[in-house]
C-alpha atoms as a PDB file:
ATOM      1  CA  UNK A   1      -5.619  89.035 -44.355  1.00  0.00           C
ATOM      2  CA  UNK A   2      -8.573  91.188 -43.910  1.00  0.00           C
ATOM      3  CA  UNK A   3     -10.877  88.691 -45.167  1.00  0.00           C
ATOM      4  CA  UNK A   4      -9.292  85.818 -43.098  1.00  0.00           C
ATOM      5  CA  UNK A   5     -10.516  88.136 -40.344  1.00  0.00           C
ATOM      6  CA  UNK A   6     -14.251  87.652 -41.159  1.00  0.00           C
ATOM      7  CA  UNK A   7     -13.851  83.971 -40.841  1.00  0.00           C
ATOM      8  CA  UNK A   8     -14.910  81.781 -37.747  1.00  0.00           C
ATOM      9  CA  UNK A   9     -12.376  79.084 -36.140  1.00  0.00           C
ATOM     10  CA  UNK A  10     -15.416  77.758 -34.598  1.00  0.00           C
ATOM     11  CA  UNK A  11     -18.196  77.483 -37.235  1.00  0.00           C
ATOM     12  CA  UNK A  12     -17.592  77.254 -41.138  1.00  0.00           C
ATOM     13  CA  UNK A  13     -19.068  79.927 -43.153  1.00  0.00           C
ATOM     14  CA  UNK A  14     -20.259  77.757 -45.770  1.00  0.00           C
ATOM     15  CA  UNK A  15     -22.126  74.508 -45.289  1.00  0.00           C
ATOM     16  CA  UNK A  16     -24.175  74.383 -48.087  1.00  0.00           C
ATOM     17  CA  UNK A  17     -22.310  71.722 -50.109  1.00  0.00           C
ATOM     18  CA  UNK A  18     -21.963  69.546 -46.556  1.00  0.00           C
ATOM     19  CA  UNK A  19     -22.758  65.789 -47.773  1.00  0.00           C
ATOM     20  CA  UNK A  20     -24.950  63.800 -45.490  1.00  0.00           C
ATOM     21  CA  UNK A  21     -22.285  61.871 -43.293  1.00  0.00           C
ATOM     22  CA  UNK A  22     -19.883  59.223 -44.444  1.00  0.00           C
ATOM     23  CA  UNK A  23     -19.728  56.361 -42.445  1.00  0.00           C
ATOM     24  CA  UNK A  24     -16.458  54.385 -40.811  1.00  0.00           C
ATOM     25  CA  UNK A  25     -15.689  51.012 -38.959  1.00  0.00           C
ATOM     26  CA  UNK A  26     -13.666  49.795 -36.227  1.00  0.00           C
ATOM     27  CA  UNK A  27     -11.497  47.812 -35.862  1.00  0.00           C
ATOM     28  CA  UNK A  28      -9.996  48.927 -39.002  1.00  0.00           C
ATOM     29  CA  UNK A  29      -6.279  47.209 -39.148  1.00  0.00           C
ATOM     30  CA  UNK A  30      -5.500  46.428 -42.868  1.00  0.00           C
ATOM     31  CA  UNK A  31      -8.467  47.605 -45.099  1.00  0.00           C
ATOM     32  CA  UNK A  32     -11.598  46.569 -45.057  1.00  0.00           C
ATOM     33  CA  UNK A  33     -10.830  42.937 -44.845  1.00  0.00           C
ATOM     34  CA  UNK A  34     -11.543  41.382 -41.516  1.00  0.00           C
ATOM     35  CA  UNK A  35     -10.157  37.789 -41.658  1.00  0.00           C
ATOM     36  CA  UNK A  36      -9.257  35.009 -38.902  1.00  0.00           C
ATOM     37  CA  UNK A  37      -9.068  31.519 -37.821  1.00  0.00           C
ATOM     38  CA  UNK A  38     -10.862  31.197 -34.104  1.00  0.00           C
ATOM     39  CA  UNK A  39      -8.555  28.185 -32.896  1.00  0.00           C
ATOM     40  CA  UNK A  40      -5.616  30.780 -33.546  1.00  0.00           C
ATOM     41  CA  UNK A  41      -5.588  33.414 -31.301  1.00  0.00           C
ATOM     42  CA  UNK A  42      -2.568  35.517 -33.228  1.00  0.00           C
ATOM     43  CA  UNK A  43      -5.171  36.021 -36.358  1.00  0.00           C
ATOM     44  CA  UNK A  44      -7.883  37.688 -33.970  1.00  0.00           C
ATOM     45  CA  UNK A  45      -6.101  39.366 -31.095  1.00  0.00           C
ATOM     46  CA  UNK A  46      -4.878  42.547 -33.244  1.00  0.00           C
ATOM     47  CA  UNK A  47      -8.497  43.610 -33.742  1.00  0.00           C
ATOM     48  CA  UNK A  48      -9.416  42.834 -30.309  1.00  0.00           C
ATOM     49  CA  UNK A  49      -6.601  44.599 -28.932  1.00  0.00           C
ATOM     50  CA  UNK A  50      -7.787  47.736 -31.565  1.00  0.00           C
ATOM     51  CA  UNK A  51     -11.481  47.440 -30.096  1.00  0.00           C
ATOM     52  CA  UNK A  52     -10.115  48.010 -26.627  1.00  0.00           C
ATOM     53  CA  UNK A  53      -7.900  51.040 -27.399  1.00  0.00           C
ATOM     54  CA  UNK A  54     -10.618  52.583 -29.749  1.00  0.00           C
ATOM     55  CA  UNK A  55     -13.566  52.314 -26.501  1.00  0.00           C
ATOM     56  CA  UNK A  56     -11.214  53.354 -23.490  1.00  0.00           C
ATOM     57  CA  UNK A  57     -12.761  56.657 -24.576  1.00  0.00           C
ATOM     58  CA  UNK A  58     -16.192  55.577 -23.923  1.00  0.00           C
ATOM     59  CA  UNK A  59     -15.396  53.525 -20.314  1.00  0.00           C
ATOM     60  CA  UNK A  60     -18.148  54.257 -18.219  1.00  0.00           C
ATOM     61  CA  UNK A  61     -16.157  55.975 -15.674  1.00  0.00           C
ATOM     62  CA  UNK A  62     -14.378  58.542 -18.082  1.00  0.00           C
ATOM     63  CA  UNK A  63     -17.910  59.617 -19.814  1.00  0.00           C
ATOM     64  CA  UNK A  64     -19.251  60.051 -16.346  1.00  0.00           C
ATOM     65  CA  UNK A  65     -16.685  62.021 -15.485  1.00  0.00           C
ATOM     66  CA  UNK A  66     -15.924  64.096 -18.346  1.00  0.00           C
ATOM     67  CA  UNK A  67     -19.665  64.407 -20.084  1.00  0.00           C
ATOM     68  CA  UNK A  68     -23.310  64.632 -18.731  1.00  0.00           C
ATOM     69  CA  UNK A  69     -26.643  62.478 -19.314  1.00  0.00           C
ATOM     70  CA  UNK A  70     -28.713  63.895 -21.846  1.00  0.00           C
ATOM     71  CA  UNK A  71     -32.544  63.536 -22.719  1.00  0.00           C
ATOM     72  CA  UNK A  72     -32.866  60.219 -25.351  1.00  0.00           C
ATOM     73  CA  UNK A  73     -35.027  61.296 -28.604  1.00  0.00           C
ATOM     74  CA  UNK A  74     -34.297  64.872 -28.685  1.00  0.00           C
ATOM     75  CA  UNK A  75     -31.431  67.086 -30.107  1.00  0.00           C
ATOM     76  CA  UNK A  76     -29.375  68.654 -27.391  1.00  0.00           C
ATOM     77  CA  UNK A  77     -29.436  72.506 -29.142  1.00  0.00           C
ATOM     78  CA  UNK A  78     -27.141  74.523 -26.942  1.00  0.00           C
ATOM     79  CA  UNK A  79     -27.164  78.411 -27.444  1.00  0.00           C
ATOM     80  CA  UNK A  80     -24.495  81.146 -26.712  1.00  0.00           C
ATOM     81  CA  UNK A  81     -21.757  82.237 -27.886  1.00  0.00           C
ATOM     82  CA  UNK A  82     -19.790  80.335 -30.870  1.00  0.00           C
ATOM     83  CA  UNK A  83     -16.852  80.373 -28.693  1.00  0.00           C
ATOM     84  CA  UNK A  84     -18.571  79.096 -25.470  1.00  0.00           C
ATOM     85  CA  UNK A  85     -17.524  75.072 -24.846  1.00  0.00           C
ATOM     86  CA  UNK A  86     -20.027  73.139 -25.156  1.00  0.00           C
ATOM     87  CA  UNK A  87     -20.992  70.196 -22.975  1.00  0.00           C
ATOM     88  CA  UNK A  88     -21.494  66.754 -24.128  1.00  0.00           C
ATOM     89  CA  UNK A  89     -23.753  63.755 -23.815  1.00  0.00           C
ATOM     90  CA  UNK A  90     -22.376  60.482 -22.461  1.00  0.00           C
ATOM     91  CA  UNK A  91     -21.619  57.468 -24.699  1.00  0.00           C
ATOM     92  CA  UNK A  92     -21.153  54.324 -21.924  1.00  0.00           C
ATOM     93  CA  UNK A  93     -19.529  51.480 -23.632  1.00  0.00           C
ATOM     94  CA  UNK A  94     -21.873  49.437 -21.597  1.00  0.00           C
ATOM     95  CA  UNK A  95     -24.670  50.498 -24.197  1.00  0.00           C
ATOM     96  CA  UNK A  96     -22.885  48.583 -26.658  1.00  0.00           C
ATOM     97  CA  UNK A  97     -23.891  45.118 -24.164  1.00  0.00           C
ATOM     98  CA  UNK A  98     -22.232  41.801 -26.014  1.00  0.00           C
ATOM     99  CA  UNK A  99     -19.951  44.130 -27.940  1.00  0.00           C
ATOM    100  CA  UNK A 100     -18.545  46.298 -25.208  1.00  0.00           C
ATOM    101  CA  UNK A 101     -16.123  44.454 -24.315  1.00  0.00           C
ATOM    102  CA  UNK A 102     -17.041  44.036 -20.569  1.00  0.00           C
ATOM    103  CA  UNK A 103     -18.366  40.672 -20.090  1.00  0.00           C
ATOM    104  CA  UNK A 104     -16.975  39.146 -23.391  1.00  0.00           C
ATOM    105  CA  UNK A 105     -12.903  41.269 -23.830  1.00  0.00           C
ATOM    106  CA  UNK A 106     -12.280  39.472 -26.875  1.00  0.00           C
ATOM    107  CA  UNK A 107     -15.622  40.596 -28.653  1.00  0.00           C
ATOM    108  CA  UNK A 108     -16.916  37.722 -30.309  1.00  0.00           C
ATOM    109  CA  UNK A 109     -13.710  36.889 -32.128  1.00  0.00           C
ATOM    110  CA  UNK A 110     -12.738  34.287 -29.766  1.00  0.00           C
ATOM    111  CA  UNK A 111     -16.092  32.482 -30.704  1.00  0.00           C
ATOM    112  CA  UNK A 112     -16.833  33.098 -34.658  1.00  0.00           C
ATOM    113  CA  UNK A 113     -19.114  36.202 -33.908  1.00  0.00           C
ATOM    114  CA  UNK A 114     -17.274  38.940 -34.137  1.00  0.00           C
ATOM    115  CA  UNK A 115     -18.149  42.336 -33.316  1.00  0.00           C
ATOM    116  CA  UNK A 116     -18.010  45.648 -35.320  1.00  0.00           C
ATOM    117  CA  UNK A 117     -18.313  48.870 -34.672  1.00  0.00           C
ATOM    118  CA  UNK A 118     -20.306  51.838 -36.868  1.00  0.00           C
ATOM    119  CA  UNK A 119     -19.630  55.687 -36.456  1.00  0.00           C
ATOM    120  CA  UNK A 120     -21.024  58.561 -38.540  1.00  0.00           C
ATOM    121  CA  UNK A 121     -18.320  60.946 -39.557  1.00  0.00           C
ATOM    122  CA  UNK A 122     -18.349  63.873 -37.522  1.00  0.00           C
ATOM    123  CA  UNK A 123     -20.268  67.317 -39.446  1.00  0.00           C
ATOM    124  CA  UNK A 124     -20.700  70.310 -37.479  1.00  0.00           C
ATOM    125  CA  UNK A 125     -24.126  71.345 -37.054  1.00  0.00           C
ATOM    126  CA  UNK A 126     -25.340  68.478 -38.861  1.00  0.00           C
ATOM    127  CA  UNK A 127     -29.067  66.796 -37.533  1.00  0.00           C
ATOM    128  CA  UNK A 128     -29.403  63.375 -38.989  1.00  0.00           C
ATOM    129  CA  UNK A 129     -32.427  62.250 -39.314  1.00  0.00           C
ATOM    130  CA  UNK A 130     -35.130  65.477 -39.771  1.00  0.00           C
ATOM    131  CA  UNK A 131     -35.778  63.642 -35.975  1.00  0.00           C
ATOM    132  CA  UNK A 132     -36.000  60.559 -36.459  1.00  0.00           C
ATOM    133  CA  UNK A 133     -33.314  58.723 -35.412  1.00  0.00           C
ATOM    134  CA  UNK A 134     -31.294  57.310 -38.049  1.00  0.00           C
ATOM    135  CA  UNK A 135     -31.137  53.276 -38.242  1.00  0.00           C
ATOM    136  CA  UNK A 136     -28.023  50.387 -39.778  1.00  0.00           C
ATOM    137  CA  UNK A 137     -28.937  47.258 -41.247  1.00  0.00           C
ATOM    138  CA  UNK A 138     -26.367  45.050 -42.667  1.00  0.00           C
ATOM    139  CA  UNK A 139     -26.683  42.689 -45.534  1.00  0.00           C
ATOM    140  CA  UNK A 140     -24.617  40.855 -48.121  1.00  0.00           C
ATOM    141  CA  UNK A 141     -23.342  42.933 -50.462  1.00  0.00           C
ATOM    142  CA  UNK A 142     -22.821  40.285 -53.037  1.00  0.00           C
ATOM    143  CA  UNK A 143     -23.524  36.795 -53.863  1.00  0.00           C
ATOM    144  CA  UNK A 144     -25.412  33.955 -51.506  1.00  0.00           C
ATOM    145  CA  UNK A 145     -27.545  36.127 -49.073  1.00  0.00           C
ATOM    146  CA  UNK A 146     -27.668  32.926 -46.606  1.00  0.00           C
ATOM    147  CA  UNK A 147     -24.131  33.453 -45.602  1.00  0.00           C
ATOM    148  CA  UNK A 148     -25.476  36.151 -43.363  1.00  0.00           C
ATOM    149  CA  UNK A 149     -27.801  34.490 -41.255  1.00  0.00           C
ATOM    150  CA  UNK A 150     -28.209  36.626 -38.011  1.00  0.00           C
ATOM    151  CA  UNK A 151     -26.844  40.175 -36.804  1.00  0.00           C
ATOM    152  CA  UNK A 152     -27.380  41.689 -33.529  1.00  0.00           C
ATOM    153  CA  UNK A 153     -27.423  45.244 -33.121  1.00  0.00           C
ATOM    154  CA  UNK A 154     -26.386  47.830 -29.834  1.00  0.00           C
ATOM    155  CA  UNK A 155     -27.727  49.929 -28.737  1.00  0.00           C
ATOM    156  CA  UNK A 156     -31.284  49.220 -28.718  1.00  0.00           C
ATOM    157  CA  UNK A 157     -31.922  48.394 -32.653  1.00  0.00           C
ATOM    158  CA  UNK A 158     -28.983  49.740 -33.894  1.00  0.00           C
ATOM    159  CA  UNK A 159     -29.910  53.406 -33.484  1.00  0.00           C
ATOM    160  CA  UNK A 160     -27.917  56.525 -34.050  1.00  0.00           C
ATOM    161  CA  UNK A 161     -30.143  58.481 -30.575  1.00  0.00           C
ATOM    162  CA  UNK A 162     -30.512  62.405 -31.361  1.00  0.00           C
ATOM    163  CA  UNK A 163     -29.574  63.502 -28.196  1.00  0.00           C
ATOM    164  CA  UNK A 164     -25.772  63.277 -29.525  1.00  0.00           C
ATOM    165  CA  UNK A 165     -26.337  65.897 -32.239  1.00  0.00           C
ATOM    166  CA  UNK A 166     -25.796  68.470 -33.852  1.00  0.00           C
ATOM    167  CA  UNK A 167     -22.095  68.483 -33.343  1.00  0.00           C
ATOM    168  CA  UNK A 168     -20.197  71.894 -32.993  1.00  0.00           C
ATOM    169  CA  UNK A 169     -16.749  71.418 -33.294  1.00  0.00           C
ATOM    170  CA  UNK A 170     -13.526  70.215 -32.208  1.00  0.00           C
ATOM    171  CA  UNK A 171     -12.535  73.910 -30.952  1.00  0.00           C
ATOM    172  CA  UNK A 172     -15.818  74.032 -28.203  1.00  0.00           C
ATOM    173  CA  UNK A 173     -16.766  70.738 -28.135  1.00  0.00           C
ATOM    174  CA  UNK A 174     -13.842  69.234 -26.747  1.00  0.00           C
ATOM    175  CA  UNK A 175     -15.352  66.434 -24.860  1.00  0.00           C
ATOM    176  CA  UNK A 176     -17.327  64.961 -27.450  1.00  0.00           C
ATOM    177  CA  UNK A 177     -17.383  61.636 -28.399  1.00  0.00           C
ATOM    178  CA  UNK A 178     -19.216  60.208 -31.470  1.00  0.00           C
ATOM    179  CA  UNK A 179     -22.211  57.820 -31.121  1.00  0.00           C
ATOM    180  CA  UNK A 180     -21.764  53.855 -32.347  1.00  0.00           C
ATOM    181  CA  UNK A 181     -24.284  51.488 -33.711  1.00  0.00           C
ATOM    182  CA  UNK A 182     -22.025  48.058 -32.342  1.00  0.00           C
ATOM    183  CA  UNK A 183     -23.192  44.794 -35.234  1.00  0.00           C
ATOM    184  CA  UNK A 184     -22.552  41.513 -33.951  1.00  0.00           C
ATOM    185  CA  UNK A 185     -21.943  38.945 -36.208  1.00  0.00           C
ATOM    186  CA  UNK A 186     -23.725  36.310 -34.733  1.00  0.00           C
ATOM    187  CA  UNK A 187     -24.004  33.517 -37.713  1.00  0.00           C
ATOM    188  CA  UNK A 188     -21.883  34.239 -40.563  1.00  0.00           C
ATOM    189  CA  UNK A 189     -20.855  31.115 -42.852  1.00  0.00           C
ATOM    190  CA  UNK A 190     -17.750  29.892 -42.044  1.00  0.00           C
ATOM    191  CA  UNK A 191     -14.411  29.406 -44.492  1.00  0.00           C
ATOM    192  CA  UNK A 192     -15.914  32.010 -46.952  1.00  0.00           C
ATOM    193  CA  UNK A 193     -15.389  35.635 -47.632  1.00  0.00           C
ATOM    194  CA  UNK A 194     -18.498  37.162 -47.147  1.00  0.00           C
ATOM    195  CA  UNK A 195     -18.924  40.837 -48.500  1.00  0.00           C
ATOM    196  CA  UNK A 196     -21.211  42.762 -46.391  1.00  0.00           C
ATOM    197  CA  UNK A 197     -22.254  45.714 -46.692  1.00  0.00           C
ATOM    198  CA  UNK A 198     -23.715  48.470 -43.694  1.00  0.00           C
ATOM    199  CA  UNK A 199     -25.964  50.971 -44.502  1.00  0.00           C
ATOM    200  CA  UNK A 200     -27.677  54.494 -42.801  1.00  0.00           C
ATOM    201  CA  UNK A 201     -31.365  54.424 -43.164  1.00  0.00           C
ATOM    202  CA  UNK A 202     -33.188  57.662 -42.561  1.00  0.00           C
ATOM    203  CA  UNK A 203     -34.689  61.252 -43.942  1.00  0.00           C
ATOM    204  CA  UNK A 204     -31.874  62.860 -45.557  1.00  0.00           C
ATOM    205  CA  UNK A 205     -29.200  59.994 -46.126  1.00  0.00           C
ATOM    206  CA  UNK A 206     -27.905  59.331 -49.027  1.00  0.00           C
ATOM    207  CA  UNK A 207     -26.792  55.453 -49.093  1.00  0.00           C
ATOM    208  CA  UNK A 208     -26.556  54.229 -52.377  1.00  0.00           C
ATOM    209  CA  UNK A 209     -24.034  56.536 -54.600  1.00  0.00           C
ATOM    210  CA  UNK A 210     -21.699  54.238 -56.327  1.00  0.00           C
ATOM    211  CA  UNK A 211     -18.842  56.478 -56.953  1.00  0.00           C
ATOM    212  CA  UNK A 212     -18.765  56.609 -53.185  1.00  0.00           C
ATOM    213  CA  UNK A 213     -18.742  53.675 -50.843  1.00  0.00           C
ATOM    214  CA  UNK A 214     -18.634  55.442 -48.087  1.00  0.00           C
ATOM    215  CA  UNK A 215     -21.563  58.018 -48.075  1.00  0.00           C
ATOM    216  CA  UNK A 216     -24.221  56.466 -45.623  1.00  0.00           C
ATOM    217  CA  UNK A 217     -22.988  52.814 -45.926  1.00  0.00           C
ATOM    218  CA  UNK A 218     -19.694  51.069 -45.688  1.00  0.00           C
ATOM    219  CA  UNK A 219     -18.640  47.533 -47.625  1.00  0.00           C
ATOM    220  CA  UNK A 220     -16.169  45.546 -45.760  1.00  0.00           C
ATOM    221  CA  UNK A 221     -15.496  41.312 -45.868  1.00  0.00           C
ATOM    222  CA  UNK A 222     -15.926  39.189 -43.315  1.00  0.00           C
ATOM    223  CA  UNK A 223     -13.731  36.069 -43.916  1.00  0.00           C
ATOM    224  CA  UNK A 224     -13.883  33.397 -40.255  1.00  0.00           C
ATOM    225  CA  UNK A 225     -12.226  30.451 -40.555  1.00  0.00           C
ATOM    226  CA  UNK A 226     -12.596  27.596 -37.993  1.00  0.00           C
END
């Protein structure tokens, strides 16, 4: 008891065996298998509808309202008090353009290009990057490179900006909301399952441990059929 009274609710009191973050995508229905037919609307809508209910945290009007604009390129360090809330940037799921889901609500699927969505798992404290920000490319993970022919990336170049970090906490930081890198598939061959595989470039990421698929890179398949 008395040494559960020298602990912090707000801050852990070790972080030195912290990984560099692990990575996650949404939609994320049934594993990491993303497969439909575009002239059948039944095989796409669930991961439209999961895109939708995932961003209604990041509409425009409830970041505005909730979180504040913040200076691109820079860390937002706040000081005080472990216990003091902290405020939080906005995240506008306008940034995310084609894959927002404003102009186009069916994300791509309805067309063969399908967006998908990139988030770092959350690590309190944690400044990815050494200030840089940290980047995603996407490639295939195995067998004919071709199949992935062109990838769009939001925001920007598919940047992770440092104004959203460090992170500190569920407990103070109650209005955060984790940054995205959106990937649009924009040419991926058709009537094939196409393993692709998302990475984390930067200082300090670790991206290519095999006993762990997702430390700084995710593998998923991408399987459209006409």
């Amino acid at each position: 008891y008395v040494m559960l009274l020298t602990l912090s609710p707000y801050t852990p009191r070790f972080r030195d065996r912290v990984s560099p973050p692990g990575v996650m995508i949404r939609p994320y229905l049934n594993g990491f298998t993303i497969a439909f037919n575009v002239s059948q609307p039944n095989t796409w809508q669930p991961y439209v509808d999961s895109m939708h209910h995932f961003l209604a945290a990041y509409d425009d009007k409830v970041q505005e309202e909730k979180n504040i604009e913040c200076v691109p390129g820079q860390y937002f360090i706040q000081g005080g008090n472990d216990s003091e809330e902290k405020k939080a940037c906005q995240f506008k799921r306008s940034l995310l353009q084609n894959c927002s889901g404003i102009e186009d609500p069916t994300f791509g699927y309805s067309k063969g290009q399908p967006c998908i969505l990139l988030k770092m798992n959350r690590i309190i404290g944690y400044r990815p990057g050494a200030g840089v920000p940290v980047s995603v490319d996407c490639k295939v993970q195995k067998g004919n490179e071709s199949h992935l022919r062109s990838v769009d990336f939001y925001p920007g170049n598919g940047t992770f900006d440092l104004m959203y970090y460090p992170y500190y906490g569920k407990f103070t930081h109650v209005n955060y909301t984790s940054p995205l890198v959106a990937m649009h598939f924009t040419d991926v061959q058709k009537n094939y399952s196409v393993p692709i595989q998302c990475r984390l470039n930067g200082k300090g990421i670790i991206n290519d441990l095999n006993s762990d698929r997702f430390l700084g890179r995710i593998i998923f398949t991408l399987s459209i059929g006409k």
